[in-house]
C-alpha atoms as a PDB file:
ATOM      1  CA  UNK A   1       0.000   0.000   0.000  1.00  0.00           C
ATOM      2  CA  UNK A   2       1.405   3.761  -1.141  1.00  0.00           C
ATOM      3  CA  UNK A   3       1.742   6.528   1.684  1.00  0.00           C
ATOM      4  CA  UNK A   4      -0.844   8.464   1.592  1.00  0.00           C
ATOM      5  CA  UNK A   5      -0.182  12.381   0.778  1.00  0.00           C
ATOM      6  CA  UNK A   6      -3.558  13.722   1.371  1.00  0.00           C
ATOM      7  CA  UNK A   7      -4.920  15.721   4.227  1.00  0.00           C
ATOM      8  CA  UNK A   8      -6.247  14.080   7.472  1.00  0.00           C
ATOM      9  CA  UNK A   9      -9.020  14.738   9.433  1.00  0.00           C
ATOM     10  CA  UNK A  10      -8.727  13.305  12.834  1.00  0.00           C
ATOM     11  CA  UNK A  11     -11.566  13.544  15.480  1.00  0.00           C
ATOM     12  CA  UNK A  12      -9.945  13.146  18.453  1.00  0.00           C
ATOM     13  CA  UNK A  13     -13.469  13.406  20.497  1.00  0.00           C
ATOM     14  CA  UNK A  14     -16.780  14.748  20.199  1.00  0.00           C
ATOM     15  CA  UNK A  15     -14.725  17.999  21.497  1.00  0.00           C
ATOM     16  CA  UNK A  16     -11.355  17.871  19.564  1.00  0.00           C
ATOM     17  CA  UNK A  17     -10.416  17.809  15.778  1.00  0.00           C
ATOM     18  CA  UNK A  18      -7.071  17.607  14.153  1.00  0.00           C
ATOM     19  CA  UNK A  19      -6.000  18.095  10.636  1.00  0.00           C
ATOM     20  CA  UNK A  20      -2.397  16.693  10.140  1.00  0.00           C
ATOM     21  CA  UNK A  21      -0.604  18.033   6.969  1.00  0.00           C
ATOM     22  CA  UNK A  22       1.083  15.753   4.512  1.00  0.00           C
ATOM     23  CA  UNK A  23       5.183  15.546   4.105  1.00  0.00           C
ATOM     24  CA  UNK A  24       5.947  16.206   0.601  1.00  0.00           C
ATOM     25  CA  UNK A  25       6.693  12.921  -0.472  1.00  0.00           C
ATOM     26  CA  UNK A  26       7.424  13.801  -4.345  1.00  0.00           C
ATOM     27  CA  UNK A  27      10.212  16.277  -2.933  1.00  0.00           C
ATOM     28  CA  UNK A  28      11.082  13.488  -0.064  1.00  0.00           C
ATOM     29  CA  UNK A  29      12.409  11.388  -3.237  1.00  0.00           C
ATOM     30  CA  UNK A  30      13.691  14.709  -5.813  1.00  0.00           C
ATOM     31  CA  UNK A  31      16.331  15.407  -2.688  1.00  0.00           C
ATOM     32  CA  UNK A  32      16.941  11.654  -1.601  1.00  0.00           C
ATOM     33  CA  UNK A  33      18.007  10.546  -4.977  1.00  0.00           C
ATOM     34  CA  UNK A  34      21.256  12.970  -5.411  1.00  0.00           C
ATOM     35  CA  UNK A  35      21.831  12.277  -1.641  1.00  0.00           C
ATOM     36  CA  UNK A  36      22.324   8.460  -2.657  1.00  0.00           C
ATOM     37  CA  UNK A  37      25.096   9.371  -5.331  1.00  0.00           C
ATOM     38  CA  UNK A  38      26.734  11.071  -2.455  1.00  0.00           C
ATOM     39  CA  UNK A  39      26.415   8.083  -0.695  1.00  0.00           C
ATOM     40  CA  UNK A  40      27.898   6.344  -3.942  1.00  0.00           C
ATOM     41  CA  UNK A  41      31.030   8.843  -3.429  1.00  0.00           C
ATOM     42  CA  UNK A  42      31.462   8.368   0.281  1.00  0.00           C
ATOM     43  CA  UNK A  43      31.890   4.585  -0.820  1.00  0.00           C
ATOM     44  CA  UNK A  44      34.427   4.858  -3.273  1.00  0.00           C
ATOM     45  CA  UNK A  45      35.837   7.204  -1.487  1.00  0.00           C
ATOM     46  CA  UNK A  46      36.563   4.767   1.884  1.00  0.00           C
ATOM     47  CA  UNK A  47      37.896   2.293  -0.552  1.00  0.00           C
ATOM     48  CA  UNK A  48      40.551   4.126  -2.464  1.00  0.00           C
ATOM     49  CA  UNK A  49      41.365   6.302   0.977  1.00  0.00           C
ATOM     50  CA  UNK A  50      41.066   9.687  -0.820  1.00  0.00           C
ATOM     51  CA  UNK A  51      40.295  12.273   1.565  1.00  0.00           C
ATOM     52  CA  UNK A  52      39.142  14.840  -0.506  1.00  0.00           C
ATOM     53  CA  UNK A  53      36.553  12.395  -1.787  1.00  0.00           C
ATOM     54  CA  UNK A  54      35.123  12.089   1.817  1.00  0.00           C
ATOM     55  CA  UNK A  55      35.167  15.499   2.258  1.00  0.00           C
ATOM     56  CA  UNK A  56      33.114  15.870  -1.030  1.00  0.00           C
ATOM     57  CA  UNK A  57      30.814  12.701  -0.481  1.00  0.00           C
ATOM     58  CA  UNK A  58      30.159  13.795   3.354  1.00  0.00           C
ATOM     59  CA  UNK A  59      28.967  17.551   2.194  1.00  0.00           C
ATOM     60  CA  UNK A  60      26.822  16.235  -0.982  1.00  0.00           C
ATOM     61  CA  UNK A  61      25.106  13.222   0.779  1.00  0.00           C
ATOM     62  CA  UNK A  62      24.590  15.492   4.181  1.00  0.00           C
ATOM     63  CA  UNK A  63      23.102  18.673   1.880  1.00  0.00           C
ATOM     64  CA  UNK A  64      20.969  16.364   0.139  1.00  0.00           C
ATOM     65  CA  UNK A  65      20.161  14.497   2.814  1.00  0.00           C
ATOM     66  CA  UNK A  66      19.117  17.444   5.033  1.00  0.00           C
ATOM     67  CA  UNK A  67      17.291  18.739   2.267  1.00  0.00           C
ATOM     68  CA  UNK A  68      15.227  15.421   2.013  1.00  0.00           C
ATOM     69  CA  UNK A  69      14.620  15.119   5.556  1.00  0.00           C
ATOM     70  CA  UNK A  70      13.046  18.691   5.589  1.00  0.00           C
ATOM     71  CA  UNK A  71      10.619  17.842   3.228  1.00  0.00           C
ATOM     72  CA  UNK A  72      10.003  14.797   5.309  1.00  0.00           C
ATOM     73  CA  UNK A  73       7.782  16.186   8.017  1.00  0.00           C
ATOM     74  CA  UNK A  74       4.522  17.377   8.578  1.00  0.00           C
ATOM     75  CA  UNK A  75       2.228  19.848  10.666  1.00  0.00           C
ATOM     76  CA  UNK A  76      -0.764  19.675  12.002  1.00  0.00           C
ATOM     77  CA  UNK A  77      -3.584  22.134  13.613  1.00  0.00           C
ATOM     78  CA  UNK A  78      -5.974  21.245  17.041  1.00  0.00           C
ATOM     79  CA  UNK A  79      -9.165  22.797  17.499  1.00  0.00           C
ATOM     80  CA  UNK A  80     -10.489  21.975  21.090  1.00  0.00           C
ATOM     81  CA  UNK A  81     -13.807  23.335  22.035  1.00  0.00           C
ATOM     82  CA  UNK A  82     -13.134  22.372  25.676  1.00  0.00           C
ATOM     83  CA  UNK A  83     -10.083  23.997  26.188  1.00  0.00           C
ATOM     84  CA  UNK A  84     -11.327  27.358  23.599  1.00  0.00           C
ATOM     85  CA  UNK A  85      -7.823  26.452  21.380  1.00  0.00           C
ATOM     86  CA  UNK A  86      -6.432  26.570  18.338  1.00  0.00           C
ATOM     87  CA  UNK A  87      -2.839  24.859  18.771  1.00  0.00           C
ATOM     88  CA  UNK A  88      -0.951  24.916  15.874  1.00  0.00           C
ATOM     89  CA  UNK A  89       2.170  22.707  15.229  1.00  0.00           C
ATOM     90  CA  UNK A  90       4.549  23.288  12.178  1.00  0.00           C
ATOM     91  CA  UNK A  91       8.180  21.717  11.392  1.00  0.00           C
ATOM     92  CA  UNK A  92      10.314  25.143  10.543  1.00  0.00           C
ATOM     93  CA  UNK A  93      12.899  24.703   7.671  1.00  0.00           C
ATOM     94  CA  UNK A  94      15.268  22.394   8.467  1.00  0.00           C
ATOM     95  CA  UNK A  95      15.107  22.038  12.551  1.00  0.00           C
ATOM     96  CA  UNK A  96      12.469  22.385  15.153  1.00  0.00           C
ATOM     97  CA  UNK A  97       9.032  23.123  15.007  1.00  0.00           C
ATOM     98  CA  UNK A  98       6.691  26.454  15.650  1.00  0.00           C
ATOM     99  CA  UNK A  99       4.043  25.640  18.288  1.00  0.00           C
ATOM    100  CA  UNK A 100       1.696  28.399  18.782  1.00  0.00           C
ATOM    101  CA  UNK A 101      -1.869  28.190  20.607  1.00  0.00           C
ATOM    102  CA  UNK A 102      -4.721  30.848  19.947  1.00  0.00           C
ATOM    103  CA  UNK A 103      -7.979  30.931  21.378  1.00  0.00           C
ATOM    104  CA  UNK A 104     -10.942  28.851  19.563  1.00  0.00           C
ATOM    105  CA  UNK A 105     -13.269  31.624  19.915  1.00  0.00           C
ATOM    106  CA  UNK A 106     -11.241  33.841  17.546  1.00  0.00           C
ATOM    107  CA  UNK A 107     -11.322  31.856  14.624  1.00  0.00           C
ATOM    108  CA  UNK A 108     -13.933  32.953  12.222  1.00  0.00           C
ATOM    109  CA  UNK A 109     -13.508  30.119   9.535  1.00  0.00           C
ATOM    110  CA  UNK A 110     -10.919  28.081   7.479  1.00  0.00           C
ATOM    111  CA  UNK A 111     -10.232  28.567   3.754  1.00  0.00           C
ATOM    112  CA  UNK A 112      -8.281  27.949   0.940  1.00  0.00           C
ATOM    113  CA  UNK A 113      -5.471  30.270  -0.467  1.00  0.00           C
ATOM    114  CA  UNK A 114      -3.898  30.070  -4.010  1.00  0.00           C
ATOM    115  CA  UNK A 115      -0.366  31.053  -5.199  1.00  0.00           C
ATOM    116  CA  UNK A 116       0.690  29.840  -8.486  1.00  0.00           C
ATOM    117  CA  UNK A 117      -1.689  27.199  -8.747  1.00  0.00           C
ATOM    118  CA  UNK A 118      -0.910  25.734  -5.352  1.00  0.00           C
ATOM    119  CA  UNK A 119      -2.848  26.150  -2.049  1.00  0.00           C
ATOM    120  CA  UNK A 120      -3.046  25.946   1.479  1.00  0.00           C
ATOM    121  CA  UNK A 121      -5.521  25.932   4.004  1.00  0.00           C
ATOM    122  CA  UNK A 122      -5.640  28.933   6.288  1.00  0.00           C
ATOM    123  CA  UNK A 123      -7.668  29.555   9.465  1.00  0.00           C
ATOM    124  CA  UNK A 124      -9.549  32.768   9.007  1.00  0.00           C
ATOM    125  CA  UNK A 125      -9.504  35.276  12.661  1.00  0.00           C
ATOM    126  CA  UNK A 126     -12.033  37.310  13.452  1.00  0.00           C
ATOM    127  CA  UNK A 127      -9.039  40.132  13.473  1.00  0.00           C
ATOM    128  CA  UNK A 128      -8.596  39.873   9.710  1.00  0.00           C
ATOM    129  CA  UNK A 129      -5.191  37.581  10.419  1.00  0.00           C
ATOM    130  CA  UNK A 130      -4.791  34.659   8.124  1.00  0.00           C
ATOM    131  CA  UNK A 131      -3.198  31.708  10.374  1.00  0.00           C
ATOM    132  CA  UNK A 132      -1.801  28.742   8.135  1.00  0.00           C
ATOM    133  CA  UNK A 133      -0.169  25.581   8.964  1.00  0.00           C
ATOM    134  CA  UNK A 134       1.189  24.403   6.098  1.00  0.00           C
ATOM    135  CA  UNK A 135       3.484  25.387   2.771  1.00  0.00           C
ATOM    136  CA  UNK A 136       1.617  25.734  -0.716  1.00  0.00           C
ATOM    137  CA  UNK A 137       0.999  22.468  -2.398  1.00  0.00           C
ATOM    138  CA  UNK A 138      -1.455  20.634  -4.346  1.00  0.00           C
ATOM    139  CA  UNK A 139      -1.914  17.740  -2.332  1.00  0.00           C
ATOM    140  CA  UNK A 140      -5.095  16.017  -1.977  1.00  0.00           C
ATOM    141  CA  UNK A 141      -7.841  16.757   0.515  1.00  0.00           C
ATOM    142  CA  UNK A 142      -7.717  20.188   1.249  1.00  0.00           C
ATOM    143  CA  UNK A 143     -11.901  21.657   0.047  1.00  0.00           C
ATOM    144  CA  UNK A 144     -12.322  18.337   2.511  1.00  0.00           C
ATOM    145  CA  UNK A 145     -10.443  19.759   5.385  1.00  0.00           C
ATOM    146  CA  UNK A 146     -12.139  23.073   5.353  1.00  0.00           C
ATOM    147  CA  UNK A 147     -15.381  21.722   5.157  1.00  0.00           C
ATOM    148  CA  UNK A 148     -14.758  19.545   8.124  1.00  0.00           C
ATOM    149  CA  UNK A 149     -13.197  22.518   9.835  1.00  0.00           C
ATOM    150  CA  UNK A 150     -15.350  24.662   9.383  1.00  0.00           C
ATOM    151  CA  UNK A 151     -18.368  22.031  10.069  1.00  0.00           C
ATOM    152  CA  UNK A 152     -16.766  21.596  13.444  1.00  0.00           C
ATOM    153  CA  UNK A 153     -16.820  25.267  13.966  1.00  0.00           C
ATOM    154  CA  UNK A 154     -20.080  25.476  13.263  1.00  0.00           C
ATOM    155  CA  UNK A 155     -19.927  27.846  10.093  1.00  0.00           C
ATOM    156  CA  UNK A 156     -22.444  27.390   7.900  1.00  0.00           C
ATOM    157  CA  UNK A 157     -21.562  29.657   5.046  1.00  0.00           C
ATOM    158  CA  UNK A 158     -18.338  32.285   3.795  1.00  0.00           C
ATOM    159  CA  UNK A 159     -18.585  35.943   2.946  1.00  0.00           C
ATOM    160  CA  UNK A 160     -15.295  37.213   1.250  1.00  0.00           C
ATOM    161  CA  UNK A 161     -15.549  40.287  -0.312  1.00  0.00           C
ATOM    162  CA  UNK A 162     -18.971  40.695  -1.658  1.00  0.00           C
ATOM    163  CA  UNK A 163     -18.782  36.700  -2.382  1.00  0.00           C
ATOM    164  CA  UNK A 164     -21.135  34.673  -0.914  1.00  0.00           C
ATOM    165  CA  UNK A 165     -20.075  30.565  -0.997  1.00  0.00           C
ATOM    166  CA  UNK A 166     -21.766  27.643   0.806  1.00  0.00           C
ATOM    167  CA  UNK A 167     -19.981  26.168   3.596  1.00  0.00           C
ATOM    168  CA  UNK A 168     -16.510  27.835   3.125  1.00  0.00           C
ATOM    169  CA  UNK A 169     -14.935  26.482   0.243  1.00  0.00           C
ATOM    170  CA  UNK A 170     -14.203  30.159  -0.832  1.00  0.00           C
ATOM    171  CA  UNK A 171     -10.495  30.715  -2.468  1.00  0.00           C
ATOM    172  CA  UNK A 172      -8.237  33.918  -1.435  1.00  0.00           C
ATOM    173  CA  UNK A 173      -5.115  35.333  -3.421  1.00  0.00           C
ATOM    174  CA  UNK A 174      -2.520  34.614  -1.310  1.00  0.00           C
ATOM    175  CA  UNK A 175      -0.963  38.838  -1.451  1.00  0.00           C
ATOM    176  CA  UNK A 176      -4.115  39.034   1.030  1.00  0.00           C
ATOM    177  CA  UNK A 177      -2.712  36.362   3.333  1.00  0.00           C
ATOM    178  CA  UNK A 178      -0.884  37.629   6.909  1.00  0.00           C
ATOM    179  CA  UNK A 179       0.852  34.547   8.415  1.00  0.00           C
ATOM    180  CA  UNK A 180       2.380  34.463  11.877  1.00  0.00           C
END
């Protein structure tokens, strides 16, 4: 069976709902594949005992490798009606993760941004802020995930700009967007 790369919805409880982002599997591969000539290098380079070699296989296979592993990981976003939070988990470029936590009861909805023909979901504040949890992409599931967002937040439809769409699925240009 393939690894999925569509969104998931997870309901955690009759209280809780989590949306885990996808790793970027096509990328995953596109940096792995140089990484394993590198590792090709660092081979030949232990058997004819040329240092510079080792030098050169050690940086190409560790750049590649880093690269790969970056692309690797995903986010995800809580809304908890219990606890009145939005806790948002993202991996930043190559280490760590952002964690941030905003209250439930400023979110006004979730939508969809678009960039290049790519989007990404974005929870909407009642502020005007755009709050998104994952990088552009065109990975599956997404007009799902805001529908069961906003379903769990009890929206029922989406004004944007003198637009008027059912049940959130509206689209944004991304110059709009304000990300923290």
């Amino acid at each position: 069976m393939f690894i999925s790369s569509a969104f998931r919805v997870l309901h955690l409880s009759p209280h809780e709902l989590q949306v885990v982002a996808p790793p970027h599997y096509l990328l995953v591969i596109i940096f792995a594949l140089p990484a394993l000539v590198g590792l090709w290098v660092l081979w030949r380079a232990l058997a004819t005992k040329s240092l510079l070699f080792l030098a050169l296989g050690l940086v190409w296979c560790g750049g590649w490798g880093l690269g790969s592993w970056g692309f690797s990981r995903s986010g995800w976003v809580r809304l908890d009606t219990a606890n009145n939070t939005a806790t948002f988990d993202m991996p930043r470029v190559l280490f760590g993760r952002e964690h941030f936590i905003v209250p439930l009861d400023q979110a006004r909805n979730a939508q969809i941004t678009t960039s290049h023909a790519s989007e990404r979901i974005v929870l909407v504040l009642k502020d005007g802020r755009y709050l998104g949890f994952t990088g552009y992409s065109d990975q599956a599931g997404q007009e799902e995930t805001v529908h069961a967002i906003n379903e769990f937040l009890g929206v029922r439809s989406v004004s944007l700009q003198g637009e008027h769409r059912e049940f959130g699925i509206a689209r944004i240009k991304s110059s709009k967007s304000q990300d923290l």
